[in-house]
Protein backbone atom coordinates (compact mmCIF):
# COMPACT_ATOMS: atom_id res chain seq x y z
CA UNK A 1 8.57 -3.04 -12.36
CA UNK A 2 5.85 -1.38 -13.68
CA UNK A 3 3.95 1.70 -12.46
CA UNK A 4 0.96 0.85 -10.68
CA UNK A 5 -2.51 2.33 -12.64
CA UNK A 6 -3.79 2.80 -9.12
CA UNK A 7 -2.88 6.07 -7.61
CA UNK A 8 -2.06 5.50 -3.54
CA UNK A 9 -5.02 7.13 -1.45
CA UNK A 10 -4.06 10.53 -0.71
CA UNK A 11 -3.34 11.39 2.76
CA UNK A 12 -4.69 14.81 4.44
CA UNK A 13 -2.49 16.97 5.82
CA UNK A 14 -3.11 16.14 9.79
CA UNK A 15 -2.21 12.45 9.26
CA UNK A 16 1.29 11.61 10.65
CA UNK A 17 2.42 9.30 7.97
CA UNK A 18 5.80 8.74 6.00
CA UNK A 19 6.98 6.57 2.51
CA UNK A 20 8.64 3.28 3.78
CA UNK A 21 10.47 1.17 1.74
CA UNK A 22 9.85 -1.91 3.96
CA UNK A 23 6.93 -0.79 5.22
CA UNK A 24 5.47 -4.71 6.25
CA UNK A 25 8.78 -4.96 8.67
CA UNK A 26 7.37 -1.47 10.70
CA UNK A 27 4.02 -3.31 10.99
CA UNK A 28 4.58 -3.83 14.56
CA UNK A 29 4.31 -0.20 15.60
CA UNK A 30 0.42 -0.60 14.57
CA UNK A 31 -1.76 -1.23 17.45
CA UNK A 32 -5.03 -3.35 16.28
CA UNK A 33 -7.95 -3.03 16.66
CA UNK A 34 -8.08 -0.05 14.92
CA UNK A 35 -11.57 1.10 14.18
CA UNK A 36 -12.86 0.31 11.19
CA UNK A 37 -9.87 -0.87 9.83
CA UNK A 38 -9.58 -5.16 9.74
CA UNK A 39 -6.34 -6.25 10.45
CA UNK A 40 -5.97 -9.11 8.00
CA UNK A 41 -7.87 -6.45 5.09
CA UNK A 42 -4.94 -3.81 6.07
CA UNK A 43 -1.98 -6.26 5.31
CA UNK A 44 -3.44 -7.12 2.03
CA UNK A 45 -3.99 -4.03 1.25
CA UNK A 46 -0.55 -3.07 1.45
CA UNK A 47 0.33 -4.84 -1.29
CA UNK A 48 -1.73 -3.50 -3.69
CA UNK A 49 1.13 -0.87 -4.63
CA UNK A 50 4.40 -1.50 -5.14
CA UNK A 51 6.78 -1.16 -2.04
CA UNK A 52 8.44 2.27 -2.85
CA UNK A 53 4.16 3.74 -2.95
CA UNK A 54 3.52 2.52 0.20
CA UNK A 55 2.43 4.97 2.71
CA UNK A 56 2.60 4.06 6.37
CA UNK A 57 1.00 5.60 8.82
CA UNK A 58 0.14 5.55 12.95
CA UNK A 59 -2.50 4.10 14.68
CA UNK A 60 -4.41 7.36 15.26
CA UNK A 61 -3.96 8.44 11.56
CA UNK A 62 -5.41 5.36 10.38
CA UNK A 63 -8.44 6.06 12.09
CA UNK A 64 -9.00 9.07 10.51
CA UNK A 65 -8.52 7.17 7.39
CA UNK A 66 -10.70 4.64 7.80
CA UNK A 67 -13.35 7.33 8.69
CA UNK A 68 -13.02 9.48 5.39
CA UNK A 69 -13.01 6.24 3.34
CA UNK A 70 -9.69 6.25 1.99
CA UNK A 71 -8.04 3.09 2.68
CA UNK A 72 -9.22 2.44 -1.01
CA UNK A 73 -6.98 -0.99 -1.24
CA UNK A 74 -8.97 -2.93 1.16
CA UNK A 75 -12.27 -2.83 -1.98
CA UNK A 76 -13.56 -6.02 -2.74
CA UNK A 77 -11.77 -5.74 -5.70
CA UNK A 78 -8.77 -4.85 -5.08
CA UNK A 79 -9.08 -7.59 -2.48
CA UNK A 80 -10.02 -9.98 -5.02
CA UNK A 81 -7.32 -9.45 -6.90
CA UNK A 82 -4.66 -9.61 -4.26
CA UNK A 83 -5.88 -12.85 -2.87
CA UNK A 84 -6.19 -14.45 -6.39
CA UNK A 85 -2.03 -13.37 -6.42
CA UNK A 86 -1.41 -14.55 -3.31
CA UNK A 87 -3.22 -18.18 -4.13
CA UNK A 88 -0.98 -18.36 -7.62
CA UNK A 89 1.86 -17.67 -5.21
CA UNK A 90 1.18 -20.01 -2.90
CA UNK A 91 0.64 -22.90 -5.53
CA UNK A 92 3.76 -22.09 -7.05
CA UNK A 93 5.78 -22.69 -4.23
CA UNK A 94 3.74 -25.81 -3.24
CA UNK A 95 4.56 -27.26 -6.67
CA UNK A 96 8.00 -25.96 -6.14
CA UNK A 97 8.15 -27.91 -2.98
CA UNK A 98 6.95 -31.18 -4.59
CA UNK A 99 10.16 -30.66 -6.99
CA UNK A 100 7.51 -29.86 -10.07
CA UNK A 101 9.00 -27.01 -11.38
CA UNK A 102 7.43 -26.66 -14.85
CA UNK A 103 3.89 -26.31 -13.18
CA UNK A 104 5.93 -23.78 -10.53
CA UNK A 105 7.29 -22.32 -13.16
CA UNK A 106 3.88 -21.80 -14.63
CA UNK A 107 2.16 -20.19 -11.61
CA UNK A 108 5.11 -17.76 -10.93
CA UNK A 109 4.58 -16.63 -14.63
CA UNK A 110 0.99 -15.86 -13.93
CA UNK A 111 1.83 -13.72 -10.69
CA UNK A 112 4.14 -11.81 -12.58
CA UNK A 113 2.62 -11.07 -16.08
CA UNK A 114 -1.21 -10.88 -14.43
CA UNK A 115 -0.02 -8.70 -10.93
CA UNK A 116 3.06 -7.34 -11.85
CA UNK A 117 1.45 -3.42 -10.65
CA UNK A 118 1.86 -5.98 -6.83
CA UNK A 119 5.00 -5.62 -4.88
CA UNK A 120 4.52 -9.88 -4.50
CA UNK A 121 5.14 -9.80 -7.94
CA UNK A 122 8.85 -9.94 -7.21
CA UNK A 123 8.77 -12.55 -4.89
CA UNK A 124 7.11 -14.53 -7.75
CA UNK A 125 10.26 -13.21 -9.92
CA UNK A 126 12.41 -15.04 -7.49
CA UNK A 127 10.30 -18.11 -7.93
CA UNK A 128 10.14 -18.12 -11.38
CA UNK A 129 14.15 -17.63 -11.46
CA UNK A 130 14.86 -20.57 -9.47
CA UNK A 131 12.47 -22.82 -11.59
CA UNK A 132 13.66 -21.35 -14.97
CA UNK A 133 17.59 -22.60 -14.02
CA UNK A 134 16.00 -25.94 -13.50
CA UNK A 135 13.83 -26.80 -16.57
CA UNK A 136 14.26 -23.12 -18.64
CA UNK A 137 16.90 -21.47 -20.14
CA UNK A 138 19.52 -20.97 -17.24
CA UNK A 139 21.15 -17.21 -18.93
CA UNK A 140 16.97 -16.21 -18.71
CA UNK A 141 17.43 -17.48 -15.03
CA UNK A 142 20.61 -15.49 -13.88
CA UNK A 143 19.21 -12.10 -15.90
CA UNK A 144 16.63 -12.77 -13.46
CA UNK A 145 18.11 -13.15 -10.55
CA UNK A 146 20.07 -10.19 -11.55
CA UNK A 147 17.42 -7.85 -12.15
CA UNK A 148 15.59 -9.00 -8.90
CA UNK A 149 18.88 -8.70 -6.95
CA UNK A 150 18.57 -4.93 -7.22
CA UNK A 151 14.44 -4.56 -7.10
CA UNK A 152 14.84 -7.12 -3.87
CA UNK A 153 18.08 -5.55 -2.70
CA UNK A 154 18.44 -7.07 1.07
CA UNK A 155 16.53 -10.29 0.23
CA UNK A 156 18.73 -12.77 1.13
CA UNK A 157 17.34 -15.85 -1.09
CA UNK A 158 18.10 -13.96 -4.43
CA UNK A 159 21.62 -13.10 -3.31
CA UNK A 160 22.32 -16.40 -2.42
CA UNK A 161 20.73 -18.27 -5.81
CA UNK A 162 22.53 -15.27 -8.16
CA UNK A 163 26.17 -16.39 -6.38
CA UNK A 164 25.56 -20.11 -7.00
CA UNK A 165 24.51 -19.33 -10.60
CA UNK A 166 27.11 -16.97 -11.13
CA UNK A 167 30.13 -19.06 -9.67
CA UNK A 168 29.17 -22.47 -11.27
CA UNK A 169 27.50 -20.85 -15.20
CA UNK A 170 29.54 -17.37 -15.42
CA UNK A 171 32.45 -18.64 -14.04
CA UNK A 172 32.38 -15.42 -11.60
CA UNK A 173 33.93 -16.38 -8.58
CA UNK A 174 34.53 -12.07 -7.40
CA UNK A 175 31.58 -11.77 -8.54
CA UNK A 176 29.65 -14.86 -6.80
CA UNK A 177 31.33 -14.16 -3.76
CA UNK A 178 30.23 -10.63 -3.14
CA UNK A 179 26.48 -11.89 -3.90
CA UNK A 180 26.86 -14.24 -0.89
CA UNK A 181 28.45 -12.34 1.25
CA UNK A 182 25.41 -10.25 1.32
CA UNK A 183 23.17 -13.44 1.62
CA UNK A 184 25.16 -14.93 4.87
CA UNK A 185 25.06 -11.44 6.29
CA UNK A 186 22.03 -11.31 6.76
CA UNK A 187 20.65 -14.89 6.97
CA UNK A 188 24.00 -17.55 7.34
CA UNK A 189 21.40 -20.60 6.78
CA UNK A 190 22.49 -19.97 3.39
CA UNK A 191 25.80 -21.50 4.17
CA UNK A 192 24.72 -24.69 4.25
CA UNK A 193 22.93 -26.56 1.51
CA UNK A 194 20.39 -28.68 3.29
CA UNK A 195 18.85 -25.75 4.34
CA UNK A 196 18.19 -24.77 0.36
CA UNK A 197 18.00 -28.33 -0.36
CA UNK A 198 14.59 -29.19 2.08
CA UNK A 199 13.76 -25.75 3.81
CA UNK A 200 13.90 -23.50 0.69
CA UNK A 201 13.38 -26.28 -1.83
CA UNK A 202 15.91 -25.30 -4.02
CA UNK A 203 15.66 -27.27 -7.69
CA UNK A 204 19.08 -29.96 -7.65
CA UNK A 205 20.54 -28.37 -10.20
CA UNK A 206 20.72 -24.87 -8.04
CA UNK A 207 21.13 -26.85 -5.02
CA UNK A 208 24.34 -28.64 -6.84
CA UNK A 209 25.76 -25.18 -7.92
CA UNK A 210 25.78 -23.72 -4.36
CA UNK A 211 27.41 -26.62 -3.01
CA UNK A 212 30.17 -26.20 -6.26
CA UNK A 213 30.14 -22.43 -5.22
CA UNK A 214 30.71 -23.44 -1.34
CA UNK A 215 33.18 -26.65 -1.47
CA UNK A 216 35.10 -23.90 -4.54
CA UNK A 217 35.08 -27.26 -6.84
């Protein structure tokens, strides 16, 4: 993914702060209200760098951020901008949803060529993946999911959709297997196919793949 052209605020020295990779699953430590920090403007602006930038910090060390100025993210631009990636998200997986996956297709693209400095970006990357095997060119779709498998190590949707591919296009079985034995480790829904089918609104031709992948036909 590319480099963000935003350099991260730069902490002082008598914040208590760390990198996080997963730095939205240690949210809970925060304690809101935080003055003069808005809850809902600090998640967004967490995605304004990629997840490997990412600094998080405590609740006290925050404040003294908020007080110099330098939670530089939360801008009205920079806010802009995330929300306008967030609602091209969102309407791609609402079209996904509806089973129209060349307009999903089409708003996943737009995430990832206009925001691709976001760490959403690669959530879009999933999105477009799982569209692409349905109306696009299905080796595009699995370089995809391959790619996205090791920038979104641990996300259990990619590892799932990569075996399916892999087991029913590559003929990959070894291969396909150890991709979902990640997946069901860490989320087993992915065992069973209604749950891609009308939960996850999988395209059929995905859906059809996993359930070739699971039923080994």
């Amino acid at each position: 993914m590319a480099a963000s052209s935003r350099a991260p605020p730069v902490i002082p020295q008598s914040c208590s702060c760390r990198m996080d990779k997963s730095p939205i699953a240690n949210l809970k430590t925060l304690n809101f209200p935080i003055p003069g920090i808005n809850r809902r403007n600090f998640l967004l602006s967490l995605l304004a760098f990629p997840a490997g930038e990412l600094f998080l910090v405590d609740a006290s060390s925050c404040s003294a951020l908020a007080a110099d100025g330098l939670v530089t993210a939360s801008s009205s631009e920079a806010s802009r901008r995330i929300e306008e990636a967030i609602r091209l998200l969102e309407l791609g997986r609402e079209f996904q949803a509806k089973g129209d996956f060349d307009k999903a297709l089409m708003y996943f693209t737009l995430v990832i060529e206009g925001y691709k400095d976001f760490a959403l970006s690669e959530y879009a990357r999933v999105g477009r993946a799982l569209a692409l095997y349905e109306v696009g060119d299905r080796d595009e779709a699995i370089t995809e999911m391959e790619d996205v498998s090791v920038s979104l190590k641990g996300y259990p949707e990619v590892h799932a959709a990569l075996a399916a591919a892999l087991y029913a296009d590559k003929h990959a079985p070894l291969l396909a297997e150890n991709q979902f034995t990640i997946a069901t480790l860490l989320d087993p829904h992915y065992t069973d196919v209604s749950y891609v089918k009308d939960t996850k609104h999988w395209p059929p031709s995905l859906v059809s793949s996993l359930q070739q992948f699971i039923t080994l036909t």
